[in-house]
C-alpha atoms as a PDB file:
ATOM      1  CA  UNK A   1       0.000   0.000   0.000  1.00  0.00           C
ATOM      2  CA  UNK A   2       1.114   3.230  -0.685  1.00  0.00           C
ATOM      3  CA  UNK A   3       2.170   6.062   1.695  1.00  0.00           C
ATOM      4  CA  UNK A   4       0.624   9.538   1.505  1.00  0.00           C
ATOM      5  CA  UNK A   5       3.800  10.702   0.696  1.00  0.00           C
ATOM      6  CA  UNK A   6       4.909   8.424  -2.030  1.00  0.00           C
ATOM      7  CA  UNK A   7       0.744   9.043  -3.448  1.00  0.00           C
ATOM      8  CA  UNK A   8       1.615  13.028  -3.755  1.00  0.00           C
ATOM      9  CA  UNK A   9       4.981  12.371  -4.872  1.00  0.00           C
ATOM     10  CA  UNK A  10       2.732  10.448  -7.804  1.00  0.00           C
ATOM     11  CA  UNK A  11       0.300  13.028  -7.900  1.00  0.00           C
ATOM     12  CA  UNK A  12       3.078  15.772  -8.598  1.00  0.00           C
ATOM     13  CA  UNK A  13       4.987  13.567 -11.327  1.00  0.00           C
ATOM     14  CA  UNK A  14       2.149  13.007 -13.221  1.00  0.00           C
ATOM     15  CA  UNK A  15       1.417  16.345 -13.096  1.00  0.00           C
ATOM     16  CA  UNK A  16       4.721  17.199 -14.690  1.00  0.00           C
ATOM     17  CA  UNK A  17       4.123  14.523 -17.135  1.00  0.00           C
ATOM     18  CA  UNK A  18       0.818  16.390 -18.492  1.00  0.00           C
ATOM     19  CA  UNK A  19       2.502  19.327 -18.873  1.00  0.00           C
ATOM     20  CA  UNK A  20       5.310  17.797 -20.673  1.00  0.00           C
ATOM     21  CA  UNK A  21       3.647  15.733 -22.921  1.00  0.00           C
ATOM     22  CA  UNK A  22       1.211  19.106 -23.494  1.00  0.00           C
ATOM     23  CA  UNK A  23       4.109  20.846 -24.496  1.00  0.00           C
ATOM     24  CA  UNK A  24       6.138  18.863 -26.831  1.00  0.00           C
ATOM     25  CA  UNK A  25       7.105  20.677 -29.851  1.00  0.00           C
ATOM     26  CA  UNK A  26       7.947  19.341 -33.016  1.00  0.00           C
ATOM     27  CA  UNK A  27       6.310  15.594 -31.865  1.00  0.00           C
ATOM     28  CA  UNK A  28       4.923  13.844 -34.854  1.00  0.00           C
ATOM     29  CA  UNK A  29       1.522  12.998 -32.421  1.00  0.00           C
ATOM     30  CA  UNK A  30       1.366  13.355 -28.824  1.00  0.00           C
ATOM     31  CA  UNK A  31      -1.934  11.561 -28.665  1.00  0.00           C
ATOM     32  CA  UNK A  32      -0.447   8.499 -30.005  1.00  0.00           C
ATOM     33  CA  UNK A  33       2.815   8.723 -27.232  1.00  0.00           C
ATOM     34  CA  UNK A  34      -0.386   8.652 -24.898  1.00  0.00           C
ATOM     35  CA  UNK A  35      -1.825   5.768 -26.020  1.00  0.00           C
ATOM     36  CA  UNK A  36       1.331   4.167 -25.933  1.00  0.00           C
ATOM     37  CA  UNK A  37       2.363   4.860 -22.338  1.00  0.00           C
ATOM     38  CA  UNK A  38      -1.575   3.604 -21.337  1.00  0.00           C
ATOM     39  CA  UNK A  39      -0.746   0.575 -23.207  1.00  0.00           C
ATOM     40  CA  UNK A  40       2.653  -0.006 -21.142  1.00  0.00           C
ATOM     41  CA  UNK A  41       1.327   0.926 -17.697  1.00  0.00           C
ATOM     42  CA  UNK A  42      -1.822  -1.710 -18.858  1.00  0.00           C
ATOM     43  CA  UNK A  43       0.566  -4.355 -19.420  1.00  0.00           C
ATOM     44  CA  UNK A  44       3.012  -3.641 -16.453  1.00  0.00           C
ATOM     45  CA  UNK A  45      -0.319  -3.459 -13.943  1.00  0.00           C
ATOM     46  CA  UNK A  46      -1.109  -7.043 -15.724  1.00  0.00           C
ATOM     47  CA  UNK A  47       2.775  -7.983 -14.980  1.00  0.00           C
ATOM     48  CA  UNK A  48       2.504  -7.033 -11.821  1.00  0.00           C
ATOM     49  CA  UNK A  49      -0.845  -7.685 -10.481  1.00  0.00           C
ATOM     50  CA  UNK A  50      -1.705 -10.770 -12.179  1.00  0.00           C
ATOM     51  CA  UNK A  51       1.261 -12.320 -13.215  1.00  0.00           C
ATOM     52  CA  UNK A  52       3.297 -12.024 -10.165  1.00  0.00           C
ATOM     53  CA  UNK A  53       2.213 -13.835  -7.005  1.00  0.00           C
ATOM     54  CA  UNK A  54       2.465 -12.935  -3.317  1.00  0.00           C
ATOM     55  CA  UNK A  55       5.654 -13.405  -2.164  1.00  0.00           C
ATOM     56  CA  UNK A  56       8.169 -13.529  -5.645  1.00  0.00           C
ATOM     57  CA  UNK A  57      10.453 -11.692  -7.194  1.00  0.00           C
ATOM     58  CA  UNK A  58       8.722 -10.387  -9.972  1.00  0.00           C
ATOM     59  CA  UNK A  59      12.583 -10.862 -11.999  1.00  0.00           C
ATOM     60  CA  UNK A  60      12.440 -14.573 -11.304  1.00  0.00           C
ATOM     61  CA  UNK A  61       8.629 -14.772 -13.072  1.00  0.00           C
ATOM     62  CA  UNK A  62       8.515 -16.265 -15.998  1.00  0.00           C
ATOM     63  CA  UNK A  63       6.126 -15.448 -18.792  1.00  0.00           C
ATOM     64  CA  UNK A  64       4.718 -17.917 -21.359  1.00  0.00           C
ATOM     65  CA  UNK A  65       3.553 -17.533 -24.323  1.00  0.00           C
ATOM     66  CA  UNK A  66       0.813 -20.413 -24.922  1.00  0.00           C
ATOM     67  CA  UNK A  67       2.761 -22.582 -28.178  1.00  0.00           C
ATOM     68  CA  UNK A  68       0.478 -21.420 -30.704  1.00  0.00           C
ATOM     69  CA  UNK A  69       1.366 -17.708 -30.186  1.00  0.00           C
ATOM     70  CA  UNK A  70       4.829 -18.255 -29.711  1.00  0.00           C
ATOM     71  CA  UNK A  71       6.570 -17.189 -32.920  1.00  0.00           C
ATOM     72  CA  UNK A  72      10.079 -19.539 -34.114  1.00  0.00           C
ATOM     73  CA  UNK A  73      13.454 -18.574 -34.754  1.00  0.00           C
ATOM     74  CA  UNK A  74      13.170 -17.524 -38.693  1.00  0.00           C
ATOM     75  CA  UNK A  75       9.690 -15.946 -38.309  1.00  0.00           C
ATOM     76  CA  UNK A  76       8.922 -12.408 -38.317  1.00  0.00           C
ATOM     77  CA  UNK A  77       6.522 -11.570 -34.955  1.00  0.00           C
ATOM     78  CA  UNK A  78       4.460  -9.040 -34.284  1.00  0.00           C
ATOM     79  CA  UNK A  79       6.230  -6.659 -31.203  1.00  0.00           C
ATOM     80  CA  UNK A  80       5.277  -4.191 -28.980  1.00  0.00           C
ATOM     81  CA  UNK A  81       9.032  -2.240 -29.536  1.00  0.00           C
ATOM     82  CA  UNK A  82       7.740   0.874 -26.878  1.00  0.00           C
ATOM     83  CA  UNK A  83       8.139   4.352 -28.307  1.00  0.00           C
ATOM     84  CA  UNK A  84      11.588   5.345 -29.303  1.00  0.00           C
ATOM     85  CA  UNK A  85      13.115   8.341 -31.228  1.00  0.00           C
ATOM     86  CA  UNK A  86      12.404   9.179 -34.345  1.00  0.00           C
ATOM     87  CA  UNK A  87      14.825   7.310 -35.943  1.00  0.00           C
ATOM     88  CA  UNK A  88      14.421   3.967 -34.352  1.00  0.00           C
ATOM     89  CA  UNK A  89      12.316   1.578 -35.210  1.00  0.00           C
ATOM     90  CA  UNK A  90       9.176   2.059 -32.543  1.00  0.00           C
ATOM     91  CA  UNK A  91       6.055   1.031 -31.521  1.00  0.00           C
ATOM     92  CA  UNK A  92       3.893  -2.068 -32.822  1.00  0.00           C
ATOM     93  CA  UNK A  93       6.212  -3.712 -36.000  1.00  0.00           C
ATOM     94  CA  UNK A  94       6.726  -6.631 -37.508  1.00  0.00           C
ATOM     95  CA  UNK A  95      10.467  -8.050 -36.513  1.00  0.00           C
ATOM     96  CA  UNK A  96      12.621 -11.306 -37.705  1.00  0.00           C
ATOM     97  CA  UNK A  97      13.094 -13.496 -34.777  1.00  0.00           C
ATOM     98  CA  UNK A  98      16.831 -14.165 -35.034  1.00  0.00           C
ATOM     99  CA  UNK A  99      17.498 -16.019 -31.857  1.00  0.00           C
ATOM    100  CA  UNK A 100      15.118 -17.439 -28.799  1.00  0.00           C
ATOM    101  CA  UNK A 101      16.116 -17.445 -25.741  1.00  0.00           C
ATOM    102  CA  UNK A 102      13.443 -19.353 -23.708  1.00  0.00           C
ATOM    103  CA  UNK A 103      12.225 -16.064 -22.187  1.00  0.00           C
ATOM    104  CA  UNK A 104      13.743 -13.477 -24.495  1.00  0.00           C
ATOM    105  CA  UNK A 105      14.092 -13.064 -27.997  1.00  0.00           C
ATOM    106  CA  UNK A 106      16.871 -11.609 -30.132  1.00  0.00           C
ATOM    107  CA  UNK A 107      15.173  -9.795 -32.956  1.00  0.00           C
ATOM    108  CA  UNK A 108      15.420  -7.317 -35.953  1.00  0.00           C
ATOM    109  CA  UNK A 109      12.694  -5.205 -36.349  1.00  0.00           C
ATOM    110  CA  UNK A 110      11.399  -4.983 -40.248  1.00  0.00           C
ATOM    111  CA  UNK A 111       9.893  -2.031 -42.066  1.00  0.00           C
ATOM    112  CA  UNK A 112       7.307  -2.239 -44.652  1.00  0.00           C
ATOM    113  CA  UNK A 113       8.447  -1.795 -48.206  1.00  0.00           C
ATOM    114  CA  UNK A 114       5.264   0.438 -49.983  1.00  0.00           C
ATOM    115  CA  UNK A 115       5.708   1.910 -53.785  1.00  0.00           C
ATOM    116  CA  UNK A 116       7.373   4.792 -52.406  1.00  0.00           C
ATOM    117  CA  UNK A 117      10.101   3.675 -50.361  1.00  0.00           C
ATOM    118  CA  UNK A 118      14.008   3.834 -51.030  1.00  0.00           C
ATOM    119  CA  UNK A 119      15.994   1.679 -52.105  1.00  0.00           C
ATOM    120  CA  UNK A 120      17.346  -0.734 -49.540  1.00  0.00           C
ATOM    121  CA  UNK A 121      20.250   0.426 -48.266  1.00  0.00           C
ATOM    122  CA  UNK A 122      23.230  -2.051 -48.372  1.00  0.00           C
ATOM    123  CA  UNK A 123      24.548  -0.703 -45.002  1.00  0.00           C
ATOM    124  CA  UNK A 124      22.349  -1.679 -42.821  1.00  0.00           C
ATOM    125  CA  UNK A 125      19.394  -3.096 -44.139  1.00  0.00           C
ATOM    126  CA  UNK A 126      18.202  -6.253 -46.109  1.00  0.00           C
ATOM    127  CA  UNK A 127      14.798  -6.657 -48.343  1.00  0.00           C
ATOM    128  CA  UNK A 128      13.023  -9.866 -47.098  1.00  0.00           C
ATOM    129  CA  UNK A 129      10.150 -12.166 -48.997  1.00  0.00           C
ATOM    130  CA  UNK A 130       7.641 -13.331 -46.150  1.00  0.00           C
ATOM    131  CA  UNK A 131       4.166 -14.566 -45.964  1.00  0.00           C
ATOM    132  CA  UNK A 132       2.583 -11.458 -44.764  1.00  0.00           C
ATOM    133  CA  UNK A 133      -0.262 -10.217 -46.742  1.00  0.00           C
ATOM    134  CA  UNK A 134       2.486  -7.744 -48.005  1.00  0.00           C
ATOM    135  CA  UNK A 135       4.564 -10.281 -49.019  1.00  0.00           C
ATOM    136  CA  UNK A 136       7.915  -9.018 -48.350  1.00  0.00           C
ATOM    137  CA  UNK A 137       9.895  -6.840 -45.252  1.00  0.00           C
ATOM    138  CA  UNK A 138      13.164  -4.753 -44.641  1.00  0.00           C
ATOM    139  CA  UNK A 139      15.303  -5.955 -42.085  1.00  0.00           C
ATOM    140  CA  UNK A 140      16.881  -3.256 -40.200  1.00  0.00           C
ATOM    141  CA  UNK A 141      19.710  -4.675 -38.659  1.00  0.00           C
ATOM    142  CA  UNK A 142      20.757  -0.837 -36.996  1.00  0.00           C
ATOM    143  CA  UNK A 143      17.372  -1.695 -34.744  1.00  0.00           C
ATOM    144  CA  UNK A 144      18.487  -5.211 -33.393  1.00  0.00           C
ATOM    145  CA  UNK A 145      17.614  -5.968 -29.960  1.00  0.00           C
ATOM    146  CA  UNK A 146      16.850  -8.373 -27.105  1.00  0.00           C
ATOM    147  CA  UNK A 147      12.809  -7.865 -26.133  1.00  0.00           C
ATOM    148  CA  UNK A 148      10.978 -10.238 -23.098  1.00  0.00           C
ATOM    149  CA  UNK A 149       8.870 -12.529 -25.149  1.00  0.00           C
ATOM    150  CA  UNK A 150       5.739  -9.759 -22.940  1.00  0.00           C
ATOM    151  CA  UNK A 151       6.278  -7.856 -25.991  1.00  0.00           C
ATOM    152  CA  UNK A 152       4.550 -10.137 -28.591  1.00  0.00           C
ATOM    153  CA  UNK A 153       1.494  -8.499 -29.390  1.00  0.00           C
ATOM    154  CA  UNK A 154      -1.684 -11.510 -28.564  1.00  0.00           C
ATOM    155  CA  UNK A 155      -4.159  -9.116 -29.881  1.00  0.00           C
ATOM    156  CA  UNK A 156      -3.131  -9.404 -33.261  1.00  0.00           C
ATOM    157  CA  UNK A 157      -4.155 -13.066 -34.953  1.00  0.00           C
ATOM    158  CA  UNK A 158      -2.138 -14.718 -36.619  1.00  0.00           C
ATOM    159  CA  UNK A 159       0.864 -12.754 -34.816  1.00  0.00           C
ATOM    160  CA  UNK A 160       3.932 -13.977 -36.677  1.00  0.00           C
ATOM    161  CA  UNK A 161       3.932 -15.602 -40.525  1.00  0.00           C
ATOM    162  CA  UNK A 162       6.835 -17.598 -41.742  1.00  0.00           C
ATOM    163  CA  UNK A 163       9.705 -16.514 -43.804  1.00  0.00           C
ATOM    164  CA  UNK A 164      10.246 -17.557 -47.319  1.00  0.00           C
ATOM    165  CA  UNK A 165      14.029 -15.698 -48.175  1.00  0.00           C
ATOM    166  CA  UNK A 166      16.517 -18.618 -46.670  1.00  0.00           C
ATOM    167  CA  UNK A 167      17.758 -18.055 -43.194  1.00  0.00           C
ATOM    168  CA  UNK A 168      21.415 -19.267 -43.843  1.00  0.00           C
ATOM    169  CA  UNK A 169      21.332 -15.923 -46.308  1.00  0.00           C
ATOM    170  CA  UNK A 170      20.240 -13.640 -43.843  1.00  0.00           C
ATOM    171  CA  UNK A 171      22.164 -14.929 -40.979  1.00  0.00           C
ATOM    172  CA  UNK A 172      25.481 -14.351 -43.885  1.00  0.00           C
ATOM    173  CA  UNK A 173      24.107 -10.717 -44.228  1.00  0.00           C
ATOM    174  CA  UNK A 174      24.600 -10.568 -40.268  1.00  0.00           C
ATOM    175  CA  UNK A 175      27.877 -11.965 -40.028  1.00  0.00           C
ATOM    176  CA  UNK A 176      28.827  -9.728 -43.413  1.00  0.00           C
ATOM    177  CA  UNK A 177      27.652  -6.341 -41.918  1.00  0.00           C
ATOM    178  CA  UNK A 178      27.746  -6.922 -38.013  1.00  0.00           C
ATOM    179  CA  UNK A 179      30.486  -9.389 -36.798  1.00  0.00           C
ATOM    180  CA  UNK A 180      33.203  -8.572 -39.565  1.00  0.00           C
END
């Protein structure tokens, strides 16, 4: 339970936070930074409160994913990434899932490849042929990460589709532009 102390100390940051968030400048959309942060204290209130029983360390919980949401090594999921600057790949995307970790994944998140986009650039990224109703994905390999496997998006059915483009090629475009 809280103290009355620690509730105004909450009362007075989320105060600040308002006003912060009311004055950002030059933010693509505020609203949607809002919806993300509800989202995030949603799932860490389900973490917390529902996940995590009496008694444990909520670091020791583990969190399962029931096997038919649980995307495979090769697949490209669909993962809550959390807002990030502008130019890092943020909220809800589609990512490869490069290595699985039991509880955490290593990923690369993927862009969407429309009429307009660039060209792929050789640097740091890597055009991908995939079974979403797109078809095909760009890697971006600057965006790699480790996420908790929390961040799969549920909500969204089917939540990962296989990968056609062979995984020996991409895991050469890796090694080729990360490890060398």
């Amino acid at each position: 339970m809280l103290s009355e102390k620690e509730k105004q100390l909450i009362d007075t940051k989320i105060g600040f936070i308002k006003k912060t968030i009311k004055g950002l400048r030059h933010y693509d959309d505020p609203c949607k930074l809002v919806d993300e942060i509800d989202k995030w204290l949603y799932e860490l209130s389900y973490f917390h409160n529902k996940i995590v029983k009496d008694g444990q360390n909520p670091s020791d919980v583990i969190y399962n994913l029931p096997p038919s949401e649980r995307p495979k090594e090769g697949q490209i999921a669909y993962i809550n990434l959390r807002r990030g600057y502008p130019k890092e790949t943020f909220d809800d995307h589609w990512c490869y899932i490069l290595k699985d970790y039991g509880t955490k994944y290593l990923i690369i998140p993927t862009t969407s490849i429309k009429p307009d986009s660039g060209e792929c650039n050789p640097l740091y990224e890597m055009d991908i042929i995939d079974k979403t109703p797109a078809g095909k994905s760009r890697l971006q390999f600057t965006d790699m990460r480790s996420i908790d496997i929390m961040r799969v998006c549920r909500s969204v059915h089917p939540n990962y589709y296989n990968v056609i483009t062979d995984r020996e090629d991409i895991l050469k475009r890796i090694q080729d532009l990360i490890l060398t």
